[in-house]
C-alpha atoms as a PDB file:
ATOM      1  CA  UNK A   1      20.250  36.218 -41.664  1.00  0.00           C
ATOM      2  CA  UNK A   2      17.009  37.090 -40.156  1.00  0.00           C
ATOM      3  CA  UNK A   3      14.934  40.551 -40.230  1.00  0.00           C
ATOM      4  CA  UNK A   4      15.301  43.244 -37.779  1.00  0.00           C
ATOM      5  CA  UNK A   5      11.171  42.561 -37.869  1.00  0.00           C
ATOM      6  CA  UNK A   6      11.528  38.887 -37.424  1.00  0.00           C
ATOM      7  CA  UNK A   7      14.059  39.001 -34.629  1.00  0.00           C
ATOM      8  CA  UNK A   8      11.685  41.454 -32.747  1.00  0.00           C
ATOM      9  CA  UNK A   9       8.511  39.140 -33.180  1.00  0.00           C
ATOM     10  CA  UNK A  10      10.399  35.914 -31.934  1.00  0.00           C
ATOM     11  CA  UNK A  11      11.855  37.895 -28.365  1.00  0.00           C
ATOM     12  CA  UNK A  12       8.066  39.058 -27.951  1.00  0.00           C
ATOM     13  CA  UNK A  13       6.920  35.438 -28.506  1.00  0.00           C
ATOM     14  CA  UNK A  14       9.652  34.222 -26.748  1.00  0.00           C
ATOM     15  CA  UNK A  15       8.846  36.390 -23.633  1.00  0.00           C
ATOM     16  CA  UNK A  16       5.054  35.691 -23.772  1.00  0.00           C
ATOM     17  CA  UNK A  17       5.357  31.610 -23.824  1.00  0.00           C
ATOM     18  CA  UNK A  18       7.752  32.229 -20.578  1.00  0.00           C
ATOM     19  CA  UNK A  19       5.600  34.788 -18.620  1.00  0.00           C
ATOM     20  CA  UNK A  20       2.705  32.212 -19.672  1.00  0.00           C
ATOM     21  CA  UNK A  21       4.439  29.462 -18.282  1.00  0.00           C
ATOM     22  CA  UNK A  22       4.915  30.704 -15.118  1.00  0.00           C
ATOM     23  CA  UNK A  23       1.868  31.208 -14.238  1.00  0.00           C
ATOM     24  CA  UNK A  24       0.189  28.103 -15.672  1.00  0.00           C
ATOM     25  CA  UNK A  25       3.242  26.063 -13.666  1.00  0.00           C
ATOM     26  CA  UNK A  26       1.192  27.273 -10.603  1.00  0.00           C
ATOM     27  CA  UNK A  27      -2.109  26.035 -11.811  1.00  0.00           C
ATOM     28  CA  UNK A  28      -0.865  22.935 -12.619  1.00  0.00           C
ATOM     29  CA  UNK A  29       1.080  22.079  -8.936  1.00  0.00           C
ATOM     30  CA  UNK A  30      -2.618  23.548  -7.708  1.00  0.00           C
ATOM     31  CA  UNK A  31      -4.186  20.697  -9.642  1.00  0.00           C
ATOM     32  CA  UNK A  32      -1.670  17.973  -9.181  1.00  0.00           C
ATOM     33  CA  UNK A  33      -2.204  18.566  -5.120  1.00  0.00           C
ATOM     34  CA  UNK A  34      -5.561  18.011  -5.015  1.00  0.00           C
ATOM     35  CA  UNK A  35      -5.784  15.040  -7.758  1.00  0.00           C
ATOM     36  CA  UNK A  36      -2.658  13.350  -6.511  1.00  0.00           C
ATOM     37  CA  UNK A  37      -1.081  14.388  -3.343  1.00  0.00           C
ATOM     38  CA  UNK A  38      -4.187  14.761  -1.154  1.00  0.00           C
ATOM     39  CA  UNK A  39      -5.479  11.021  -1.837  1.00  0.00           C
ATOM     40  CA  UNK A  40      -2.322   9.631  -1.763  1.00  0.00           C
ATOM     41  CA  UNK A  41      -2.391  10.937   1.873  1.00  0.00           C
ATOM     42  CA  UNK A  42      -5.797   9.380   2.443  1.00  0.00           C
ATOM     43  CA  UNK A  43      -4.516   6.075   1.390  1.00  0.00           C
ATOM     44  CA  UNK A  44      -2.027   6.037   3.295  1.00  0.00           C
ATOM     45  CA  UNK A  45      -3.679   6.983   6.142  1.00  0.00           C
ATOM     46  CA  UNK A  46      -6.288   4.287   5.344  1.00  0.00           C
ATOM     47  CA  UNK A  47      -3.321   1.387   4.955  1.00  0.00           C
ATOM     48  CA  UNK A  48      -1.849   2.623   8.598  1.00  0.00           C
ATOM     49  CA  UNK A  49      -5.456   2.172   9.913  1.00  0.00           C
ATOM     50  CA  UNK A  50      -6.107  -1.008   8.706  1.00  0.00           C
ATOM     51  CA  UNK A  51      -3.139  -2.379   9.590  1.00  0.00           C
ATOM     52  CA  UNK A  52      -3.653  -1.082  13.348  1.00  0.00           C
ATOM     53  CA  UNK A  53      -6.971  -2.826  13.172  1.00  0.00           C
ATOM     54  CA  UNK A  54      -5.578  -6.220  11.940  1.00  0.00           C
ATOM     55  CA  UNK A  55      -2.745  -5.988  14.847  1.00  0.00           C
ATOM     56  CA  UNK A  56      -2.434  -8.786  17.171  1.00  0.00           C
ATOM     57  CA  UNK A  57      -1.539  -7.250  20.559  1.00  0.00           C
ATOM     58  CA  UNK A  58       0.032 -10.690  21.818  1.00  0.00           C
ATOM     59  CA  UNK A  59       3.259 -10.645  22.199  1.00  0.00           C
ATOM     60  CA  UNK A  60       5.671 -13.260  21.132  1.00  0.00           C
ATOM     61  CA  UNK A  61       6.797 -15.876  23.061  1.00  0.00           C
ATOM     62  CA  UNK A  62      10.188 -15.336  25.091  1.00  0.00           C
ATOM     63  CA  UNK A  63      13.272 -17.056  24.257  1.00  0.00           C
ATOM     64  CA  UNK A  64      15.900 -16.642  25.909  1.00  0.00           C
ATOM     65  CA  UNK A  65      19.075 -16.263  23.700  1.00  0.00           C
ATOM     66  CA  UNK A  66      22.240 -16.312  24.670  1.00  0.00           C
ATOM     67  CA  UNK A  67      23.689 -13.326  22.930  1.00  0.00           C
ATOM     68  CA  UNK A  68      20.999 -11.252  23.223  1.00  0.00           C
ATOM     69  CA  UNK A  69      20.448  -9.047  26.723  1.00  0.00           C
ATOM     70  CA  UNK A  70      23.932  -9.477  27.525  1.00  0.00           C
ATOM     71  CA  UNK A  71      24.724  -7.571  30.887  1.00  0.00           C
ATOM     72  CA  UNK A  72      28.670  -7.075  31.568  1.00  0.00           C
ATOM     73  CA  UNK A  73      27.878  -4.201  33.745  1.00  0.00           C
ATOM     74  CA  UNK A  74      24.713  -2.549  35.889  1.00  0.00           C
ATOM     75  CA  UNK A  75      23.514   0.098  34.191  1.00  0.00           C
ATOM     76  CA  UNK A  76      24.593   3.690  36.168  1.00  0.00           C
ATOM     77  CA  UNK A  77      20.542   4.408  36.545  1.00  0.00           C
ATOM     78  CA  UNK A  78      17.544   2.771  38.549  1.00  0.00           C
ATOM     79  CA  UNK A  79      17.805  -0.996  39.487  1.00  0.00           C
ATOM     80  CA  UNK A  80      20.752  -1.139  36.842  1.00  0.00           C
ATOM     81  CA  UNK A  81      18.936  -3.989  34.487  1.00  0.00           C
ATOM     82  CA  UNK A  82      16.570  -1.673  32.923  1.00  0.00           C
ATOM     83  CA  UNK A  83      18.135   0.226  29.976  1.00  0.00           C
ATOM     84  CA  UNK A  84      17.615   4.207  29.627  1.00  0.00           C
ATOM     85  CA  UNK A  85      14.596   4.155  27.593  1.00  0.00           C
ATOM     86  CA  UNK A  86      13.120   0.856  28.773  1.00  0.00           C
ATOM     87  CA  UNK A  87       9.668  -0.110  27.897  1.00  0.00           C
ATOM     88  CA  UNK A  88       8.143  -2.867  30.062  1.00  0.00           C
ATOM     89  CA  UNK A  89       5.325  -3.716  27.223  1.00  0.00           C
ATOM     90  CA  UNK A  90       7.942  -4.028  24.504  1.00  0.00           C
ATOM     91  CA  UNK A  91      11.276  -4.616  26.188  1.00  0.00           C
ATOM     92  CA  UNK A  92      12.280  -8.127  27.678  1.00  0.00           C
ATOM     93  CA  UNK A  93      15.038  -7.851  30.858  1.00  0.00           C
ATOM     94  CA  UNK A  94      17.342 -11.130  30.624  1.00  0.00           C
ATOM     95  CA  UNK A  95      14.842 -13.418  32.571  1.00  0.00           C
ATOM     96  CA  UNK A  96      11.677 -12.470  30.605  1.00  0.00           C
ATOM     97  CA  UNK A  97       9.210  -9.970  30.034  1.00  0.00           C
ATOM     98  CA  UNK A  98       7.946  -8.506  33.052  1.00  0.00           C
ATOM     99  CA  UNK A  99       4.644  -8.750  34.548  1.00  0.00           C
ATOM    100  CA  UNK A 100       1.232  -9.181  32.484  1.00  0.00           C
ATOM    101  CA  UNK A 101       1.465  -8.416  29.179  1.00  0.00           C
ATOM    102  CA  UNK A 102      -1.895  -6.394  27.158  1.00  0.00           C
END
């Protein structure tokens, strides 16, 4: 069995290491921002621009499957071929892509 002496000196050691932790837990995160987290962010931001920069803005040529663009019904909206969110750069209509594409 320990000392009354001994018991008191390990809850006061005890209590320091834990109040000491806390606040070198916030140092740390500090640190491990700047070291890690804010050049991790750079590379990526790097990799998203290089890739833009390597992009080929041709499209691909049209091909006209037959179970894609399927049209059992006119849409309820506009000419009732173009869908809701239609985008004439990205999104073919049944016959092809329309007009010039950049």
């Amino acid at each position: 069995m320990a000392s009354p002496a001994s018991m008191a000196a390990g809850r006061v050691l005890a209590a320091a290491s834990h109040s000491g932790h806390e606040g070198g837990s916030a140092r740390t995160w500090k640190i491990l921002s700047f070291v890690l987290a804010l050049p991790g962010v750079a590379v990526c931001i790097a990799n998203a621009y290089m890739k833009m920069q390597q992009h080929s803005h041709e499209p691909p040529e049209f091909v006209a499957y037959s179970h894609l663009r399927i049209r059992t019904k006119k849409w309820p909206w506009g000419d009732g071929n173009h869908s809701l969110f239609h985008n004439p750069h990205e999104n073919a209509l049944p016959e092809g892509y329309e007009g010039p594409r950049h």
